[in-house]
N, C-alpha and C. Protein backbone atom coordinates (compact mmCIF):
# COMPACT_ATOMS: atom_id res chain seq x y z
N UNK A 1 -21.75 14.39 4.89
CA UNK A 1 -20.93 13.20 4.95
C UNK A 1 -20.80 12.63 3.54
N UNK A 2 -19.38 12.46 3.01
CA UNK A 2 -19.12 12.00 1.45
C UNK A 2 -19.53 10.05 1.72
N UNK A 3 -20.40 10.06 1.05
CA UNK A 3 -19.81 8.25 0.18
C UNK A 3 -18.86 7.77 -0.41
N UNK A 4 -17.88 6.96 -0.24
CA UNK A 4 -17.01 6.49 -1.40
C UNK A 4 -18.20 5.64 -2.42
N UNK A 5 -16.99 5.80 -3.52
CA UNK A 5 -18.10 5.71 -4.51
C UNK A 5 -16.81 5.03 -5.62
N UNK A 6 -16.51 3.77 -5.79
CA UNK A 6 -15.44 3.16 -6.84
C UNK A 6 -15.65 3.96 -8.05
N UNK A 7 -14.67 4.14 -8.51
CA UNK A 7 -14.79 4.03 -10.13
C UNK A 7 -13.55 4.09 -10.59
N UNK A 8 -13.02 4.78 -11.78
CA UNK A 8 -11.72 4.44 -12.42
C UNK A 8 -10.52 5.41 -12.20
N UNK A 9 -11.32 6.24 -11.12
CA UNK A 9 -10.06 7.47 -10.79
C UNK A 9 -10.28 7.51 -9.13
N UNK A 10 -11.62 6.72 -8.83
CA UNK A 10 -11.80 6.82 -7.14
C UNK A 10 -11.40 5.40 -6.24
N UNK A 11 -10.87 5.09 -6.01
CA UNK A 11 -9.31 5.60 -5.85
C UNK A 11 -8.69 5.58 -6.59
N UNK A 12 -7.29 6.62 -6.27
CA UNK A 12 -6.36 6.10 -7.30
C UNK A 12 -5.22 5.26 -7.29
N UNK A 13 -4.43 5.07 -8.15
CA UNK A 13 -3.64 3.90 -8.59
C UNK A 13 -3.03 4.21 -6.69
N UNK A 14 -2.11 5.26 -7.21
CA UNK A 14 -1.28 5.67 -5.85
C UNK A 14 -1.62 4.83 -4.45
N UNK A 15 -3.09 5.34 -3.96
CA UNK A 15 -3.86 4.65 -3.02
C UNK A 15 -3.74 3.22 -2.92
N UNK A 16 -4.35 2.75 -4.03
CA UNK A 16 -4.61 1.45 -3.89
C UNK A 16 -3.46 0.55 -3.94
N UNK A 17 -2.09 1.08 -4.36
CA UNK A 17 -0.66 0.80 -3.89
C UNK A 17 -0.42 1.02 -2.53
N UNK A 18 -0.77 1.95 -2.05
CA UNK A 18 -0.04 1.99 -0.35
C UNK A 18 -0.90 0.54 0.27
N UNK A 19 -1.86 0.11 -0.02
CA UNK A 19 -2.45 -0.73 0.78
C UNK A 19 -1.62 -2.30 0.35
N UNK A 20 -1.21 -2.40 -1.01
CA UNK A 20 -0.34 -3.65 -1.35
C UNK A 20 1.20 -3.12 -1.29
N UNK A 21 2.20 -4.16 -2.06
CA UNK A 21 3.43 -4.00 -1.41
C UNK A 21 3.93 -3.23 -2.92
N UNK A 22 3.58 -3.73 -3.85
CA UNK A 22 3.62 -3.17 -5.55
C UNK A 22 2.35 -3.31 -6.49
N UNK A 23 2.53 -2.66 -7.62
CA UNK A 23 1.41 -2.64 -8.29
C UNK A 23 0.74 -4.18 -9.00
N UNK A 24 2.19 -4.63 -9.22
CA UNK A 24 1.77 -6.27 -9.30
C UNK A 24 0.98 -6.66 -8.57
N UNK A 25 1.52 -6.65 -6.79
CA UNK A 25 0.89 -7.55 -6.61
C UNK A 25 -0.52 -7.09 -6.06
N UNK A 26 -0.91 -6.11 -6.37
CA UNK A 26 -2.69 -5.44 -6.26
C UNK A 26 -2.76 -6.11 -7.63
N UNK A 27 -2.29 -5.94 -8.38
CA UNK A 27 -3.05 -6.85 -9.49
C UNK A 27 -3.64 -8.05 -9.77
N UNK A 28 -2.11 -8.75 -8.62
CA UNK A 28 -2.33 -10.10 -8.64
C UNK A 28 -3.39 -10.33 -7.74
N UNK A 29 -3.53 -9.82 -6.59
CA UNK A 29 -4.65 -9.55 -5.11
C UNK A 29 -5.72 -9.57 -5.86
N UNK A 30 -6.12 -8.37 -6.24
CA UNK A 30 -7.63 -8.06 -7.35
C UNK A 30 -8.00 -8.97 -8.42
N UNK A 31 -7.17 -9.80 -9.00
CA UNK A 31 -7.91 -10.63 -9.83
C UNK A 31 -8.28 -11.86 -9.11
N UNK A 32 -7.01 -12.72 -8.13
CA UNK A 32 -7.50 -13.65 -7.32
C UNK A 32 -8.68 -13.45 -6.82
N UNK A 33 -9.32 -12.66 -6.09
CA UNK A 33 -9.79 -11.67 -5.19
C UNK A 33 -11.14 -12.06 -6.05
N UNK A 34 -11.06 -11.54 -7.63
CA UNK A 34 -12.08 -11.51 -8.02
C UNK A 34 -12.75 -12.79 -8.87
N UNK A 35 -11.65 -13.55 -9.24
CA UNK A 35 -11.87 -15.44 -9.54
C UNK A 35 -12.88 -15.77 -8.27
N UNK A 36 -12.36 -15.14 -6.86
CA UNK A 36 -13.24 -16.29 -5.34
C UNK A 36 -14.25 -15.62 -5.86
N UNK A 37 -14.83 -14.47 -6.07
CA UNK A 37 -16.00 -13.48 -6.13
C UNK A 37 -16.93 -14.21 -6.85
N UNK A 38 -16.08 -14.72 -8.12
CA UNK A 38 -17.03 -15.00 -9.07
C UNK A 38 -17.50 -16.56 -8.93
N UNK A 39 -16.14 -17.30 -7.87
CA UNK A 39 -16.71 -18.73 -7.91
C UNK A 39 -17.79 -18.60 -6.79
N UNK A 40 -18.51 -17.91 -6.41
CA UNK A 40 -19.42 -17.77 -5.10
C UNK A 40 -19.07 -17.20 -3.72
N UNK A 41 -18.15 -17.20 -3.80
CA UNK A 41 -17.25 -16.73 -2.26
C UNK A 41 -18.07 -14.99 -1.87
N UNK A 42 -18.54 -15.16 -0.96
CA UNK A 42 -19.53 -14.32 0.12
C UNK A 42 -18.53 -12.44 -0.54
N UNK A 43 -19.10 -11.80 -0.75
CA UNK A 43 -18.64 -10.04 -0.93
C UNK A 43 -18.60 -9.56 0.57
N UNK A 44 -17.69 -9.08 0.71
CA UNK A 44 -17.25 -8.15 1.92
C UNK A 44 -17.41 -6.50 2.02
N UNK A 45 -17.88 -6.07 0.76
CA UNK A 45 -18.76 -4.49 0.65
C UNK A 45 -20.09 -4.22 1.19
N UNK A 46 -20.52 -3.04 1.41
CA UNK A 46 -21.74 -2.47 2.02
C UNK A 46 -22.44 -3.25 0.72
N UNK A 47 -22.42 -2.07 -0.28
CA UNK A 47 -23.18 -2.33 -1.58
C UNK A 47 -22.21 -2.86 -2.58
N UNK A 48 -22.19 -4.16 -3.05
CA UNK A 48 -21.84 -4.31 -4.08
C UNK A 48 -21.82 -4.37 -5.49
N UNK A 49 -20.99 -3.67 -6.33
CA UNK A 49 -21.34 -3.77 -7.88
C UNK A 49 -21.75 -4.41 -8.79
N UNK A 50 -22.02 -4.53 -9.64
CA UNK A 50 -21.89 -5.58 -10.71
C UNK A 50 -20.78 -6.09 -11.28
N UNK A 51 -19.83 -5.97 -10.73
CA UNK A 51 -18.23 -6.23 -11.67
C UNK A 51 -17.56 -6.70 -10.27
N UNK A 52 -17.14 -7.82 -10.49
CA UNK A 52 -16.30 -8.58 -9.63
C UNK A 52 -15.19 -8.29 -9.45
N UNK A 53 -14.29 -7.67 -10.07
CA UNK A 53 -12.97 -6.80 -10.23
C UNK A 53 -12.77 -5.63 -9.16
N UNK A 54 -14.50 -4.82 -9.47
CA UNK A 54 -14.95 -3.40 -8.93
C UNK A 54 -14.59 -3.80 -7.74
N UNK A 55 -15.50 -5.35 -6.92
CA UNK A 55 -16.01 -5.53 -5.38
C UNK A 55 -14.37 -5.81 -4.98
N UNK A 56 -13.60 -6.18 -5.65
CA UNK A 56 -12.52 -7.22 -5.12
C UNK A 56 -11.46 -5.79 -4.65
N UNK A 57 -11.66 -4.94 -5.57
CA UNK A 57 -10.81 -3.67 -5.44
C UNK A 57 -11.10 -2.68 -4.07
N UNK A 58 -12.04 -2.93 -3.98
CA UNK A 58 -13.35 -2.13 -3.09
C UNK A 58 -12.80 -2.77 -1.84
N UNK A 59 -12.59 -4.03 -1.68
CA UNK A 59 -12.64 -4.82 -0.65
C UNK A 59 -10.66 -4.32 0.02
N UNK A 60 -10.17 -4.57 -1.11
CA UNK A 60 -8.92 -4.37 -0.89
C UNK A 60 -8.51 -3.09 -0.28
N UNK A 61 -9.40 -1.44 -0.85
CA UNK A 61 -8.95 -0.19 -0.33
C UNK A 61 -9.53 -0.55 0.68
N UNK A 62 -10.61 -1.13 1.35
CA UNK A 62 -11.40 -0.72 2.93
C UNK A 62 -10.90 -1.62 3.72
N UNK A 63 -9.30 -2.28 3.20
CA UNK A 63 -8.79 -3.37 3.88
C UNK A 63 -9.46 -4.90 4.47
N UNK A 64 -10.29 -5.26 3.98
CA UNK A 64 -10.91 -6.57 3.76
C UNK A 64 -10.26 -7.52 3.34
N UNK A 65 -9.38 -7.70 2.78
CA UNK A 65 -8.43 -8.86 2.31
C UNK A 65 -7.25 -8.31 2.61
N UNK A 66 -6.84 -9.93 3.46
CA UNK A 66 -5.19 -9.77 3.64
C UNK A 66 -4.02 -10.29 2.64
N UNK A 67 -3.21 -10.54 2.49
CA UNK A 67 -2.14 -11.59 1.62
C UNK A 67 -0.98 -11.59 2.46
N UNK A 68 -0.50 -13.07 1.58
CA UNK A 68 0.54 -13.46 2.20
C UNK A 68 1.54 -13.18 0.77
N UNK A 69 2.83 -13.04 1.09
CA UNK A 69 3.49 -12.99 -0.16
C UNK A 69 3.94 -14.45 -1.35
N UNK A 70 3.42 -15.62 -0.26
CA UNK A 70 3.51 -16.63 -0.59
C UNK A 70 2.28 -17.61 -0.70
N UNK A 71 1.01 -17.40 -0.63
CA UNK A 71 -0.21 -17.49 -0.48
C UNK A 71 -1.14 -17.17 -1.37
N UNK A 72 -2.73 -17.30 -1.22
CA UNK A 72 -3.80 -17.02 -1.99
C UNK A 72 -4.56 -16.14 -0.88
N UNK A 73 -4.91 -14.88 -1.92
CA UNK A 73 -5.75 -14.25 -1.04
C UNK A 73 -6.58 -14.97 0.09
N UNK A 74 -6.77 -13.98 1.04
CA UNK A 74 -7.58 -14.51 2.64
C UNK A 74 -8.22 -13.84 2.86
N UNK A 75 -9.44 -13.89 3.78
CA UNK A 75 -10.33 -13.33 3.74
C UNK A 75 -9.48 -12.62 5.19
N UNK A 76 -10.15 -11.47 5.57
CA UNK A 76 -9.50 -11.14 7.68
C UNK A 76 -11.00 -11.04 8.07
């Protein structure tokens, strides 16, 4: 049985686009995402990293955060 395992090619760009609508707005998702992370807001990963960016990205491929197109990231 494989682990996912983040890093800078796992996933890739491609991927982590099908789950948002454009690359913007995973950008925009992942940094919001990672501002709540860092103001205290609870991690939604098994194991989380040391890089708030990493967890927020992490959270986003295993579908953990929703968005609105007009909104601030949400937790589901």
């Amino acid at each position: 049985m494989s682990t996912f395992i983040p890093s800078m090619v796992n996933p890739s760009t491609d991927e982590m686009v099908k789950r948002t609508h454009s690359r913007y707005t995973l950008v925009v998702l992942a940094s919001k995402r990672a501002r709540q992370l860092l103001a205290g807001e609870p991690c939604h990963v098994e194991n989380p990293a040391n890089k708030f960016v990493t967890n927020a990205m992490e959270e986003i491929y295993e579908g953990k955060i929703s968005y609105s197109m007009n909104g601030e990231a949400t937790d589901e």
